[in-house]
Protein backbone atom coordinates (compact mmCIF):
# COMPACT_ATOMS: atom_id res chain seq x y z
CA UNK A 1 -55.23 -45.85 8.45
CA UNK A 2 -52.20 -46.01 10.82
CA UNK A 3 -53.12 -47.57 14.31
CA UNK A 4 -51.62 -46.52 17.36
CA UNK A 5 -50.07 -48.22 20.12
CA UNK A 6 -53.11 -47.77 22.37
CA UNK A 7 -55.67 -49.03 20.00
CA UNK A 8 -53.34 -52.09 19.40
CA UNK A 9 -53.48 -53.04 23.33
CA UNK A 10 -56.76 -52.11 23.67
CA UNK A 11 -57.47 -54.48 20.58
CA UNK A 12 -55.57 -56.74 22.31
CA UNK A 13 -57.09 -56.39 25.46
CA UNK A 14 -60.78 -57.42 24.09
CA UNK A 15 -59.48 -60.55 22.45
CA UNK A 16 -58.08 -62.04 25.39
CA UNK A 17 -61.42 -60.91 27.77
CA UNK A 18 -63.11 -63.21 24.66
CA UNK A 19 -61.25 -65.76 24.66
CA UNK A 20 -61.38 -65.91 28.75
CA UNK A 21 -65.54 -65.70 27.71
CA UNK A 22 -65.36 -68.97 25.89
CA UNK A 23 -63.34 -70.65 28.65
CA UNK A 24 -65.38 -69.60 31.39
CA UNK A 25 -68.56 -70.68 29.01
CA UNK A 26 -66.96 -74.28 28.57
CA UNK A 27 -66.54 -74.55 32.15
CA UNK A 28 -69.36 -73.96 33.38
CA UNK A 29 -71.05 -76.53 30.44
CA UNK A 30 -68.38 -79.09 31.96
CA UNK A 31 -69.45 -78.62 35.63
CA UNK A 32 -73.14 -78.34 34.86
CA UNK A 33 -73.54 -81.56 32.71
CA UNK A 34 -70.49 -83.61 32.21
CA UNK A 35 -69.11 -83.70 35.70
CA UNK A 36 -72.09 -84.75 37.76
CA UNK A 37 -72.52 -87.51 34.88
CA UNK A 38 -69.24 -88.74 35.55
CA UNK A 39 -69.54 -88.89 39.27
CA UNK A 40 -72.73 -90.50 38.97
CA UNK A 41 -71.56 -93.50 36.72
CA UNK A 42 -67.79 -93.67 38.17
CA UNK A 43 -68.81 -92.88 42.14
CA UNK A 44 -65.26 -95.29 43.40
CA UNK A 45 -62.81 -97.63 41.76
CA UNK A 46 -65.75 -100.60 43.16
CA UNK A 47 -68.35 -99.58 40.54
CA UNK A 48 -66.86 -99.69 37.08
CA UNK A 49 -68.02 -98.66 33.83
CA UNK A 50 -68.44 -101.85 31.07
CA UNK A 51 -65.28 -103.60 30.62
CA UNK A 52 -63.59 -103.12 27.13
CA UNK A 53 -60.05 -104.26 25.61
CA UNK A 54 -58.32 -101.51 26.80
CA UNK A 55 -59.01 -101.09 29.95
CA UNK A 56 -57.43 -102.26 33.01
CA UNK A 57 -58.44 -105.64 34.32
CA UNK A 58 -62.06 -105.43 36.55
CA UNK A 59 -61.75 -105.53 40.29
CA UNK A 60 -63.23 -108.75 41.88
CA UNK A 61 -66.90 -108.08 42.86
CA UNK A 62 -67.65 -108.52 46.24
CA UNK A 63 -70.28 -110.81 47.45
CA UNK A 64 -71.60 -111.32 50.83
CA UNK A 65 -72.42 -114.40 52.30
CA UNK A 66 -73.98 -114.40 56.11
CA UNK A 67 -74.36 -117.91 57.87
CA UNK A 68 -73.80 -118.60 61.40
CA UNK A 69 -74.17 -121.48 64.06
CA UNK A 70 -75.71 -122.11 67.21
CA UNK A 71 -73.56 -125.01 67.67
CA UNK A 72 -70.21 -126.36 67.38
CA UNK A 73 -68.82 -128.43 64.62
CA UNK A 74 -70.46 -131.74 64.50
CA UNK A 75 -69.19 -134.03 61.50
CA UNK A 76 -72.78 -136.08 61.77
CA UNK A 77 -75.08 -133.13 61.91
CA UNK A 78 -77.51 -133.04 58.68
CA UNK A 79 -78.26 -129.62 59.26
CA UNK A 80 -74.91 -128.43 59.27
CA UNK A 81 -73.82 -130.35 56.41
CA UNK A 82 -76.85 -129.40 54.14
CA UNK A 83 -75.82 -125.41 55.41
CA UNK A 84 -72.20 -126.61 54.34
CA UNK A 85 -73.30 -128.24 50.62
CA UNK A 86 -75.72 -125.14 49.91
CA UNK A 87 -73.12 -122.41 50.27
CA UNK A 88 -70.66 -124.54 48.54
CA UNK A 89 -73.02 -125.43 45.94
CA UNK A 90 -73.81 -121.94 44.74
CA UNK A 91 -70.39 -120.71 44.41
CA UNK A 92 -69.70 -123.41 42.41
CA UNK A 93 -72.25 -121.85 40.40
CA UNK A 94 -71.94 -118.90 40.38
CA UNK A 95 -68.02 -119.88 39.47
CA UNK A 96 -69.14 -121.51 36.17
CA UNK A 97 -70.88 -119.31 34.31
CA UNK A 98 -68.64 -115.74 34.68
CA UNK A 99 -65.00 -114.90 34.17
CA UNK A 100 -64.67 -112.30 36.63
CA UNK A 101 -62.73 -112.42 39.52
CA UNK A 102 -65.13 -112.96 43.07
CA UNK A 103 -63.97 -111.86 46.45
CA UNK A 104 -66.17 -114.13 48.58
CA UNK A 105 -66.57 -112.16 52.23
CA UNK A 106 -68.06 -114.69 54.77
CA UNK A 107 -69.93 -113.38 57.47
CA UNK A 108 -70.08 -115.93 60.30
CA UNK A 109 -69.65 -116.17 64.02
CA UNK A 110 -68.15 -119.88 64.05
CA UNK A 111 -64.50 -120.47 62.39
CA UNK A 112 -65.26 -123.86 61.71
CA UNK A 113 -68.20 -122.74 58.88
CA UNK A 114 -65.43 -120.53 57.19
CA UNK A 115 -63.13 -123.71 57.19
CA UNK A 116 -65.58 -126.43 55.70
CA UNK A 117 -66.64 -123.53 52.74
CA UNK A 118 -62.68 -123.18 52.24
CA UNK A 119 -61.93 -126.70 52.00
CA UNK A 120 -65.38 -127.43 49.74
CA UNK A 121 -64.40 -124.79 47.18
CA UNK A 122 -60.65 -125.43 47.65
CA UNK A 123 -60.63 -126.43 43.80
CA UNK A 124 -61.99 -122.92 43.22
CA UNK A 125 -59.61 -121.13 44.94
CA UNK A 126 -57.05 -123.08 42.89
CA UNK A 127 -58.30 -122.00 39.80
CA UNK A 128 -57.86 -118.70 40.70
CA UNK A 129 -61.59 -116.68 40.45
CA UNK A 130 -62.57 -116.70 43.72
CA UNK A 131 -61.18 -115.68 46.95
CA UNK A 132 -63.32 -116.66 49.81
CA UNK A 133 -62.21 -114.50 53.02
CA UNK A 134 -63.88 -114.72 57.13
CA UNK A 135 -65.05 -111.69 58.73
CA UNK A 136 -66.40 -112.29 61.94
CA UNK A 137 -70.15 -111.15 62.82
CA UNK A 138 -70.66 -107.52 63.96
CA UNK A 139 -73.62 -105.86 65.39
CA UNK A 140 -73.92 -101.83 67.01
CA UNK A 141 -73.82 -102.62 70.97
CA UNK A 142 -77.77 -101.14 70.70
CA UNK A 143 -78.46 -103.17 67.78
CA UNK A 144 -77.08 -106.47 69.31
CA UNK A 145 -80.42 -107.51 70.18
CA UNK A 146 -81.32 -107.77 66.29
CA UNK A 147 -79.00 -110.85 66.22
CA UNK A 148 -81.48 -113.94 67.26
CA UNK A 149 -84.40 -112.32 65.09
CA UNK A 150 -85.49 -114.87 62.99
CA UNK A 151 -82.75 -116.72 61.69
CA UNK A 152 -79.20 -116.10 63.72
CA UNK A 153 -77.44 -113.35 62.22
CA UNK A 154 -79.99 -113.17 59.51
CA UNK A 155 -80.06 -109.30 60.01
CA UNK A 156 -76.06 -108.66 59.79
CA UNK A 157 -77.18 -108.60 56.08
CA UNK A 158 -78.27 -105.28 56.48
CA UNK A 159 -74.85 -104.30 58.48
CA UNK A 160 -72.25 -104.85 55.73
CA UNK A 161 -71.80 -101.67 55.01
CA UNK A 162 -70.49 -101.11 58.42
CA UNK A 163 -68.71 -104.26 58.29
CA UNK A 164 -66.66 -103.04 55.34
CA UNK A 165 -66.30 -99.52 56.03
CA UNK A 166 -63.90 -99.47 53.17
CA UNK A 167 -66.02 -101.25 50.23
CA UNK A 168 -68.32 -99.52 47.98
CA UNK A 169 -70.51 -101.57 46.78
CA UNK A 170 -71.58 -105.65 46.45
CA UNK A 171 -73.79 -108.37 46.19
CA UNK A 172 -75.22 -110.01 49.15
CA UNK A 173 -77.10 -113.39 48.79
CA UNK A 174 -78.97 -116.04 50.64
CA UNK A 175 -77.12 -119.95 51.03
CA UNK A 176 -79.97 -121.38 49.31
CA UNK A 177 -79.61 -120.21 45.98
CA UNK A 178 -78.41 -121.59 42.38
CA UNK A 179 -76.64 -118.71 39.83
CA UNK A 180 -77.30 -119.84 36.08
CA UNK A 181 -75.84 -116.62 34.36
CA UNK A 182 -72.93 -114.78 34.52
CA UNK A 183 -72.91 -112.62 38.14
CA UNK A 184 -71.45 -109.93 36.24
CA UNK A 185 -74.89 -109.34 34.63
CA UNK A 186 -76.32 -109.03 38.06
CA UNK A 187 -73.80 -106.23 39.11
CA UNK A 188 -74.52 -104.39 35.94
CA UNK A 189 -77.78 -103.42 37.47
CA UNK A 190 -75.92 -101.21 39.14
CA UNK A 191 -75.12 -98.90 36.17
CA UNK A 192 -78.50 -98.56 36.26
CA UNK A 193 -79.31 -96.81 39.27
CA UNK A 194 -79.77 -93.11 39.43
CA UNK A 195 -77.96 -90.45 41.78
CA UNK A 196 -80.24 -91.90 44.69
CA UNK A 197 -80.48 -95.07 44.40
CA UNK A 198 -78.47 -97.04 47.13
CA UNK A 199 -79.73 -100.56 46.90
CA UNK A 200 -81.80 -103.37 44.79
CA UNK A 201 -84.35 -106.18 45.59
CA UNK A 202 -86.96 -107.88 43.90
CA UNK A 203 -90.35 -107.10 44.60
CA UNK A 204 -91.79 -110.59 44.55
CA UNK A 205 -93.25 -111.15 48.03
CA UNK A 206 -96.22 -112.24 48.05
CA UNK A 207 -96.53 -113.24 51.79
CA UNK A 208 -97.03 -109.06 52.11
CA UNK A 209 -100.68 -109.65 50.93
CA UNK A 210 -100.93 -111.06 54.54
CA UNK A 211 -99.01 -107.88 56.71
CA UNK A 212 -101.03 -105.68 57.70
CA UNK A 213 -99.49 -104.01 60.96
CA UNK A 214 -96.06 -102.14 59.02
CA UNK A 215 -95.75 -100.89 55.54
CA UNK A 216 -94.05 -103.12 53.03
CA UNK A 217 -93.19 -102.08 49.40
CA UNK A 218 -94.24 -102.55 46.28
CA UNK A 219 -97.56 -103.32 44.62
CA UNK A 220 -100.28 -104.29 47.05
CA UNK A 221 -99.68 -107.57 48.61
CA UNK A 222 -96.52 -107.93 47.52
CA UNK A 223 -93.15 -106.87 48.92
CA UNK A 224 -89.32 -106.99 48.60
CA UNK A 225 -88.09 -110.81 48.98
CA UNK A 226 -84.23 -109.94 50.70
CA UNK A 227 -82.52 -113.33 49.11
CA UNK A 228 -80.89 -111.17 46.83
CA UNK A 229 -79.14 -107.39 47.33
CA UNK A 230 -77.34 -105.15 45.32
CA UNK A 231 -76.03 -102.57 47.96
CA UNK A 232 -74.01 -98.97 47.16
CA UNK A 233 -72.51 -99.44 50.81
CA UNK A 234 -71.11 -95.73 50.22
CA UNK A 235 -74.50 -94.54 49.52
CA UNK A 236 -75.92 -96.18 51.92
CA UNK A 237 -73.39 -94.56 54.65
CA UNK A 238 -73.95 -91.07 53.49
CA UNK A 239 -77.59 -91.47 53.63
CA UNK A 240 -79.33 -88.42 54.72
CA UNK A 241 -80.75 -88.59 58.75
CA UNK A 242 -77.65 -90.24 59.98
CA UNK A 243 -76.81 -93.26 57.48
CA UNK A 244 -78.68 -96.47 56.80
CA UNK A 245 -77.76 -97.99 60.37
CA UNK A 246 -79.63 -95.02 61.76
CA UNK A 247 -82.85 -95.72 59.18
CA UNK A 248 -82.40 -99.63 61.31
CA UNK A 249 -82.69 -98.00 64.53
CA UNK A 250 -85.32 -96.50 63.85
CA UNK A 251 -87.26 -99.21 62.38
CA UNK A 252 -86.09 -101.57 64.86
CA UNK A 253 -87.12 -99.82 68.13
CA UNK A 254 -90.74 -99.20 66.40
CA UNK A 255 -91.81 -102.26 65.06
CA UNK A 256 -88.97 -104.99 66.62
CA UNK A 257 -91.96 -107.03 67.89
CA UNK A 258 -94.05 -107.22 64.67
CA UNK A 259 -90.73 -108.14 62.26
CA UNK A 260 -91.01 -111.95 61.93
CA UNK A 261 -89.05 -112.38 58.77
CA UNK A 262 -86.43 -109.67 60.31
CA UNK A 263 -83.73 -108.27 57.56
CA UNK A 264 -86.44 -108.67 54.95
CA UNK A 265 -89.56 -106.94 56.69
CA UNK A 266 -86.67 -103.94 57.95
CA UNK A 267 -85.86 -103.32 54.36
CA UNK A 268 -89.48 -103.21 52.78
CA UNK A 269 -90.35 -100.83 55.86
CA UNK A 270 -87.21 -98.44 54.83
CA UNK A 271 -88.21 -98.64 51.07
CA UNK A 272 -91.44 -98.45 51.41
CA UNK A 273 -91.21 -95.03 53.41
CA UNK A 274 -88.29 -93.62 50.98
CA UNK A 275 -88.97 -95.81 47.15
CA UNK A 276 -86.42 -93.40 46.13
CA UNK A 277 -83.97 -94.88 46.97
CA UNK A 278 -84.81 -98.56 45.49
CA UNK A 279 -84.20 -99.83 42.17
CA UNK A 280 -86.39 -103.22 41.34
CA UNK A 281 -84.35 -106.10 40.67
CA UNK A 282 -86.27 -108.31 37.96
CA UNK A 283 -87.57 -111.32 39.38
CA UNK A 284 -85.88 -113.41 37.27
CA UNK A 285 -82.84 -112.70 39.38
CA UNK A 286 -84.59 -113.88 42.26
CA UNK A 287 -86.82 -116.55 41.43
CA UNK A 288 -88.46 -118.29 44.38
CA UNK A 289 -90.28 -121.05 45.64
CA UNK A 290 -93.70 -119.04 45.95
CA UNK A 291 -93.45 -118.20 42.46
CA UNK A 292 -94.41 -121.32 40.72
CA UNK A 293 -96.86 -122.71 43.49
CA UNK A 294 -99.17 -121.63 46.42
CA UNK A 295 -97.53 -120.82 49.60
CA UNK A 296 -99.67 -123.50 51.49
CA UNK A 297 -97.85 -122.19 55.22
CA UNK A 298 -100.29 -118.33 54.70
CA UNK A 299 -103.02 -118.50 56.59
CA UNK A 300 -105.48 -117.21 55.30
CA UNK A 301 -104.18 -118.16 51.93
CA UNK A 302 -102.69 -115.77 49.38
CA UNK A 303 -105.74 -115.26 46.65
CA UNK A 304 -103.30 -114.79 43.65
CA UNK A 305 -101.07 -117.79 44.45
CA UNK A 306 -102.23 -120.64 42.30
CA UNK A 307 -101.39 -124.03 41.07
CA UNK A 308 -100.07 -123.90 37.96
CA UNK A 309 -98.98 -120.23 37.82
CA UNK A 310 -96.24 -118.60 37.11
CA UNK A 311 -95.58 -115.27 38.62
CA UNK A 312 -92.57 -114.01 36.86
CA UNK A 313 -93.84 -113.39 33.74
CA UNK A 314 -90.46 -112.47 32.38
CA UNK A 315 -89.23 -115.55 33.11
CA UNK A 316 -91.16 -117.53 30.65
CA UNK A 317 -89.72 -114.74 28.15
CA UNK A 318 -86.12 -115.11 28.90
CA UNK A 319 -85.36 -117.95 31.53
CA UNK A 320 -84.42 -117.12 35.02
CA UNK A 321 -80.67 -116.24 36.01
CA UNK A 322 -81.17 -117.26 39.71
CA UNK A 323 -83.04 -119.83 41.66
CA UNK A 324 -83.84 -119.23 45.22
CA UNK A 325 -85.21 -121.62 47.45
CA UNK A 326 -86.59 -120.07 49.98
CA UNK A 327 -88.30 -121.98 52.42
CA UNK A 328 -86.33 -125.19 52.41
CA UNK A 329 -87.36 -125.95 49.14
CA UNK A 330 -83.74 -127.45 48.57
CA UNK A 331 -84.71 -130.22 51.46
CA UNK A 332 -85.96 -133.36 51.67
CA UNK A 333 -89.23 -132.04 52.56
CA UNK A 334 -88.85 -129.19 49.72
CA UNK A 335 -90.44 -128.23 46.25
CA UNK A 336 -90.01 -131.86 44.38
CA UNK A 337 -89.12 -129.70 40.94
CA UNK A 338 -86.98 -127.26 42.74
CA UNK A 339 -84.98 -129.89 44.54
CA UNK A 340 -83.89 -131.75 41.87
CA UNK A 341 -82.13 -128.69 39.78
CA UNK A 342 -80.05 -127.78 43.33
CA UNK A 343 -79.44 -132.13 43.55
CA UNK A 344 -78.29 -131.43 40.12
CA UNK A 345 -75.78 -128.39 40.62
CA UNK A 346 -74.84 -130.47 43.38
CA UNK A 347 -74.11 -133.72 41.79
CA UNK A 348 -72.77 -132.67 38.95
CA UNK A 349 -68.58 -132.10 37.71
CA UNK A 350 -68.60 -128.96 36.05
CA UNK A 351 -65.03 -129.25 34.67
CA UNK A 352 -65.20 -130.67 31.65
CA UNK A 353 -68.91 -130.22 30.70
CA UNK A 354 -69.83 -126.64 28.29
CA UNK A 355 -73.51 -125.01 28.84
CA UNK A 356 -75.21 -127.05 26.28
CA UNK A 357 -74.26 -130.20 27.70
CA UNK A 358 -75.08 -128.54 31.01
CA UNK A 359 -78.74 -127.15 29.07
CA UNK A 360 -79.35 -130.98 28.14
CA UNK A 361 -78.93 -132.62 31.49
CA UNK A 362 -81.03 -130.13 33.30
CA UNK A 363 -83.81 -130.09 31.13
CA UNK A 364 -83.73 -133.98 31.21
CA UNK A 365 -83.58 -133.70 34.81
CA UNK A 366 -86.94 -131.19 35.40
CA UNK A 367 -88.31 -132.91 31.82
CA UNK A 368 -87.90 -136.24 34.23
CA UNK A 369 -90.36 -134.03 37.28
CA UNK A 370 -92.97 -132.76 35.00
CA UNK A 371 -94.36 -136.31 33.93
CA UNK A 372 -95.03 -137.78 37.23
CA UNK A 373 -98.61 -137.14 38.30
CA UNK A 374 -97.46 -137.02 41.88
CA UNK A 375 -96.18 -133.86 41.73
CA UNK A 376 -99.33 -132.08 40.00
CA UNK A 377 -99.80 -129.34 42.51
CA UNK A 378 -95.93 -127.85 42.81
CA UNK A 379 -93.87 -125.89 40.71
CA UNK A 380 -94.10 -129.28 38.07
CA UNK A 381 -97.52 -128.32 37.34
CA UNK A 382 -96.78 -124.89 35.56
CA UNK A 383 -96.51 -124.83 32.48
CA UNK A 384 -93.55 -124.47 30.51
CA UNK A 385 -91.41 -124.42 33.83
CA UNK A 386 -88.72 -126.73 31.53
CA UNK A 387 -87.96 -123.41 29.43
CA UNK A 388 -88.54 -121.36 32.51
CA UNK A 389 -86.01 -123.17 34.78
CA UNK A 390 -83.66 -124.00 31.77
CA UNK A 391 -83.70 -121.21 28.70
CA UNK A 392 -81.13 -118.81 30.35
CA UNK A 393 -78.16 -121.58 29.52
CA UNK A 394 -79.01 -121.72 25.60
CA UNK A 395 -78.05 -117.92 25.34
């Protein structure tokens, strides 16, 4: 049958309408499940997918460090120089166990605590890892009030994200803390979060069991312990209502009087309100003092505190990656266990020593704690607090 002319463009006419069908179908499958994916695990340059051979080299991650002075420089002051060794102490950890570059962003308002860290990781720097930088401390001229609560500048931890208007996302950790795992683990959490989730924290507070005038989160009695933070700063600046400074004002101006741990007590109040937006942090990344003994400063005391217990069950499973010690437990006056792993990190030359010798001195060292009947009712007394403290370097 002979086919005219018409019937040929009309022919023609239907299979390009089909084939625009199928195009506008794919598109639409694109925009409706592969692009928000992709936005979700690739939101800036900051946050990067799992490193592979191929791929470019990882950007440092960022990691905030607050400490601040009431005083001037004074080369005999204890207190200054145990602030000094702490900070310079757990970058030095934190340095040993991961390959990834660090950008170190000081938040201080003395220029004399930036130039001790400098010259204690100086080594550090050499190597090339880690980049320690000053930014001076910044408060909102409403907010400036915040800055003696509790601890100076405690609460600036809260205010990175407008300190660093340009970064998308880091860590931000206490002085008194020892890393024994790789810090690239720790940001890895935040491939984890969902499309709402702007920050992480532990929930292992168990001084919560004794608040009762504000809301705190997690399971009752125990709350979100702000040593350690993962924070999606851009998230956290887009928040709905005004951004995450405007969630602070309002927290601050309703309960300012009542916030006696500051930072810490703001956060569980914000979380606790909107759990959305949280994603727990296992306590194994934030392993603390009241953890492994009975915070004997609660009155009354807390019920489920007790010698000899562990309350990080995971970390009698795997290890822990992080000590904190909270509390002074670092000091002279300090957790007797606790104090002699940070002596340890302190002590000890890292250069030439691999993770099982490291493994093998430690243990020695809290093996050395356990056996002395003096120290029955601290964190000695749990048991199996030699594999708890230690386990994490054997993998």
């Amino acid at each position: 049958m002979k086919v005219s002319s018409e019937q040929v463009a009309l022919i023609a006419i239907l299979k390009w309408r089909k084939l625009q069908t199928l195009c506008m179908s794919f598109l639409v499958f694109v925009l409706i499940f592969l692009l928000p994916t992709y936005y979700n695990i690739n939101e800036s340059d900051a946050i990067q997918s799992p490193e592979s051979s191929t791929q470019k080299p990882p950007n440092p991650i960022p990691i905030f460090i607050v400490s601040c002075s009431t005083e001037e420089k004074s080369p005999q002051n204890e207190g200054q120089l145990n602030m000094i060794s702490q900070i310079t102490t757990m970058l030095k950890t934190i340095n040993y166990f991961t390959t990834r570059h660090l950008t170190i962003y000081l938040i201080t308002n003395k220029l004399w605590v930036y130039e001790e860290v400098k010259k204690g990781v100086e080594d550090l720097e050499h190597e090339g890892n880690i980049n320690v930088l000053m930014q001076e401390v910044w408060y909102p001229e409403d907010l400036a009030d915040m800055v003696n609560q509790f601890k100076i500048c405690a609460t600036a931890k809260i205010l990175v994200h407008e300190m660093f208007p340009t970064v998308d996302a880091g860590i931000v950790l206490d002085t008194d803390i020892v890393v024994m795992d790789d810090i690239t683990n720790l940001w890895n959490n935040f491939h984890k979060f969902d499309s709402a989730q702007m920050a992480a924290l532990a929930p292992v507070e168990s001084h919560y069991s004794n608040v009762h005038n504000f809301p705190y989160y997690g399971p009752v009695g125990m709350g979100l312990n702000a040593g350690v933070i993962l924070l999606n700063m851009t998230r956290m600046r887009r928040m709905v209502g005004g951004g995450f400074t405007e969630a602070i004002r309002v927290v601050w101006h309703k309960y300012a009087d009542k916030l006696h741990l500051a930072e810490q007590d703001m956060l569980n109040i914000i979380f606790a309100t909107s759990p959305r937006y949280l994603y727990e942090l296992s306590c194994t990344w934030n392993y603390h003092t009241w953890q492994c003994r009975p915070d004997g400063t609660e009155n009354p005391p807390i019920g489920r505190q007790k010698i000899g217990l562990n309350m990080c069950p995971e970390a009698a499973q795997t290890g822990i990656s992080l000590l904190h010690g909270n509390c002074a437990a670092f000091s002279r006056s300090g957790d007797p266990l606790l104090r002699s792993v940070y002596s340890y990190w302190k002590g000890v030359d890292l250069r030439e020593k691999n993770k099982t010798m490291v493994y093998e001195e430690l243990r020695r060292v809290v093996e050395d704690i356990i056996v002395r009947p003096q120290y029955s009712k601290t964190c000695a007394a749990v048991p199996g607090v030699a594999d708890i403290i230690t386990n994490r370097l054997r993998q």
